[in-house]
Protein backbone atom coordinates (compact mmCIF):
# COMPACT_ATOMS: atom_id res chain seq x y z
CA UNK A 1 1.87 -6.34 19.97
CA UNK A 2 0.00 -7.83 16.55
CA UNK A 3 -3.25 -5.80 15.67
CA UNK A 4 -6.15 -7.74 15.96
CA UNK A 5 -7.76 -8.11 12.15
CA UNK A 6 -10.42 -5.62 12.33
CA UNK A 7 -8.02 -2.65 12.71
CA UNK A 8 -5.60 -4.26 10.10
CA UNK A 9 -8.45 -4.35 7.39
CA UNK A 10 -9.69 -0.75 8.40
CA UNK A 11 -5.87 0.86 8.76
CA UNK A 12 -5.23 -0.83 5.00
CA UNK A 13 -8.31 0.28 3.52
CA UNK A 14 -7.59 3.69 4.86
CA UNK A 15 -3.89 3.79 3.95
CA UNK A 16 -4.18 2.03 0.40
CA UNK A 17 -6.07 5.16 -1.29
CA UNK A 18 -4.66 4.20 -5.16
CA UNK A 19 -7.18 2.51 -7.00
CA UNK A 20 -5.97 -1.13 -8.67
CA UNK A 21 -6.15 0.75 -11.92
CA UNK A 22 -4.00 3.63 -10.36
CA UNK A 23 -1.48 1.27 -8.92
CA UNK A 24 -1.19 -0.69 -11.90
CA UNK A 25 -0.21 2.10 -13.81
CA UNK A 26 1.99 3.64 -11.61
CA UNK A 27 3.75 -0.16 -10.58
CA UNK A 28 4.22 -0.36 -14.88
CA UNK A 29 6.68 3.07 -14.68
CA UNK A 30 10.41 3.21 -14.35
CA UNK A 31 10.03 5.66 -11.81
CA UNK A 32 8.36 2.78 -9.21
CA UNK A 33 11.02 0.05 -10.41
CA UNK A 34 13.86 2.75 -9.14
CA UNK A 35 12.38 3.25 -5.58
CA UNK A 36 12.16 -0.12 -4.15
CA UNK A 37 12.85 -3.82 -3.69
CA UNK A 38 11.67 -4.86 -7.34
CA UNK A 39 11.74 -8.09 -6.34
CA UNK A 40 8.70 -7.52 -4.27
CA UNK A 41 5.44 -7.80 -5.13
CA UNK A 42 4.18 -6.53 -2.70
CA UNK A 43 2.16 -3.62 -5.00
CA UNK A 44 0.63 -6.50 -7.22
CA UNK A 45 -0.36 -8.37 -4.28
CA UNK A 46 -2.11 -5.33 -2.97
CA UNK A 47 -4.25 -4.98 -6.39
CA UNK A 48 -5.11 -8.56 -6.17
CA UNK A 49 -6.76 -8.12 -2.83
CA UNK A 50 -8.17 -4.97 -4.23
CA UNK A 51 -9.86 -6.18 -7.26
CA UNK A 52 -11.27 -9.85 -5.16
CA UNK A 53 -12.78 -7.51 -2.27
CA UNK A 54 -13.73 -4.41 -4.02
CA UNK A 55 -16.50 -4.12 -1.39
CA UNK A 56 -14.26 -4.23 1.18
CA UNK A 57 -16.36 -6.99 2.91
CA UNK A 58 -14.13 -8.43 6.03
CA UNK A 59 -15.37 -11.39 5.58
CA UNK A 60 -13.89 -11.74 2.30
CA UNK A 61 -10.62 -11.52 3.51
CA UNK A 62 -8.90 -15.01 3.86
CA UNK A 63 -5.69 -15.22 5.53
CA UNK A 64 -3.12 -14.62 3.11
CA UNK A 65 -4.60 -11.39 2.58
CA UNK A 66 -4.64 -10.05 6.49
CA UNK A 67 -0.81 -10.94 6.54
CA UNK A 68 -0.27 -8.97 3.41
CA UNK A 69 -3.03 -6.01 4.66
CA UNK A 70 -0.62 -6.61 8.07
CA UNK A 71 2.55 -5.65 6.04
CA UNK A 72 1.46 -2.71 4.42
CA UNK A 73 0.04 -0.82 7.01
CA UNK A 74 2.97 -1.55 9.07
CA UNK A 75 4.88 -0.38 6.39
CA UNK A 76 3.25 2.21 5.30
CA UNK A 77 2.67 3.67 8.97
CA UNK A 78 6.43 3.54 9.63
CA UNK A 79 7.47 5.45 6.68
CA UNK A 80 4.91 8.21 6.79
CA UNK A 81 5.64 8.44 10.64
CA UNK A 82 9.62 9.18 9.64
CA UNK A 83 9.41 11.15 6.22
CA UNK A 84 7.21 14.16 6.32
CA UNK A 85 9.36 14.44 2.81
CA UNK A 86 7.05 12.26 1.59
CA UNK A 87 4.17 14.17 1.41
CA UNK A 88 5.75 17.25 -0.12
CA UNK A 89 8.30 15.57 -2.64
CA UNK A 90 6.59 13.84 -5.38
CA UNK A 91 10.20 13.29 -6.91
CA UNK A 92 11.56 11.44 -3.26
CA UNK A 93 12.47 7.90 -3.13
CA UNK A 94 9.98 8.17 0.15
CA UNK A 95 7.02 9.03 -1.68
CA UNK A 96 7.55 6.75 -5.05
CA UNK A 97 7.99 3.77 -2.33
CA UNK A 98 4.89 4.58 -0.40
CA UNK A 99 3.51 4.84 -3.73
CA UNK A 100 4.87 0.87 -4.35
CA UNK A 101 2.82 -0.04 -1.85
CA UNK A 102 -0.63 1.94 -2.55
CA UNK A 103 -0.27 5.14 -0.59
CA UNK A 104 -0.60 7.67 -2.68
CA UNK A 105 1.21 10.75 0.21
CA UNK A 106 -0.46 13.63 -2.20
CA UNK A 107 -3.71 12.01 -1.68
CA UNK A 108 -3.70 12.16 1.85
């Protein structure tokens, strides 16, 4: 079953806790490039919508940013459901990845 938008926007803006600044950083380390697909950009994608909405308005949202909000929180929901390592291992591929994708697990 797809999520209707309104819980998609609030589930990403409650996942994503890394700031664009915060992401950008960590997305410019080695240690991000080695836990992940590198050729997604799905990190930079997620500071883009960051820095156009810093408000978080919903209706600022167009629709290639939902599908993108839609992918992280699925994504991001499925690996912190699996890997509890996450949130204890700063050094695991789980928590870098997460990390990749705006979730900062020592945040949480």
């Amino acid at each position: 079953m797809v999520k209707d938008t309104e819980t998609v926007i609030k589930e990403f803006n409650e996942l994503v806790n890394m700031s664009p600044k915060e992401l950008t950083d960590w997305l410019g380390k080695e240690e991000s490039a080695g836990s992940g697909w590198g050729k997604d950009d799905g990190g930079r994608k997620i500071i883009k919508i960051l820095e156009k909405n810093p408000k978080k308005d919903p209706e600022e949202y167009d629709e290639e940013d939902i599908d993108h909000m839609r992918r992280v929180v699925a994504y991001c929901k499925r690996h912190l459901a699996q890997e509890e390592k996450a949130k204890q291992d700063t050094d695991s591929k789980s928590y870098k990845s997460l990390k990749n994708w705006g979730h900062d697990a020592q945040k949480a």
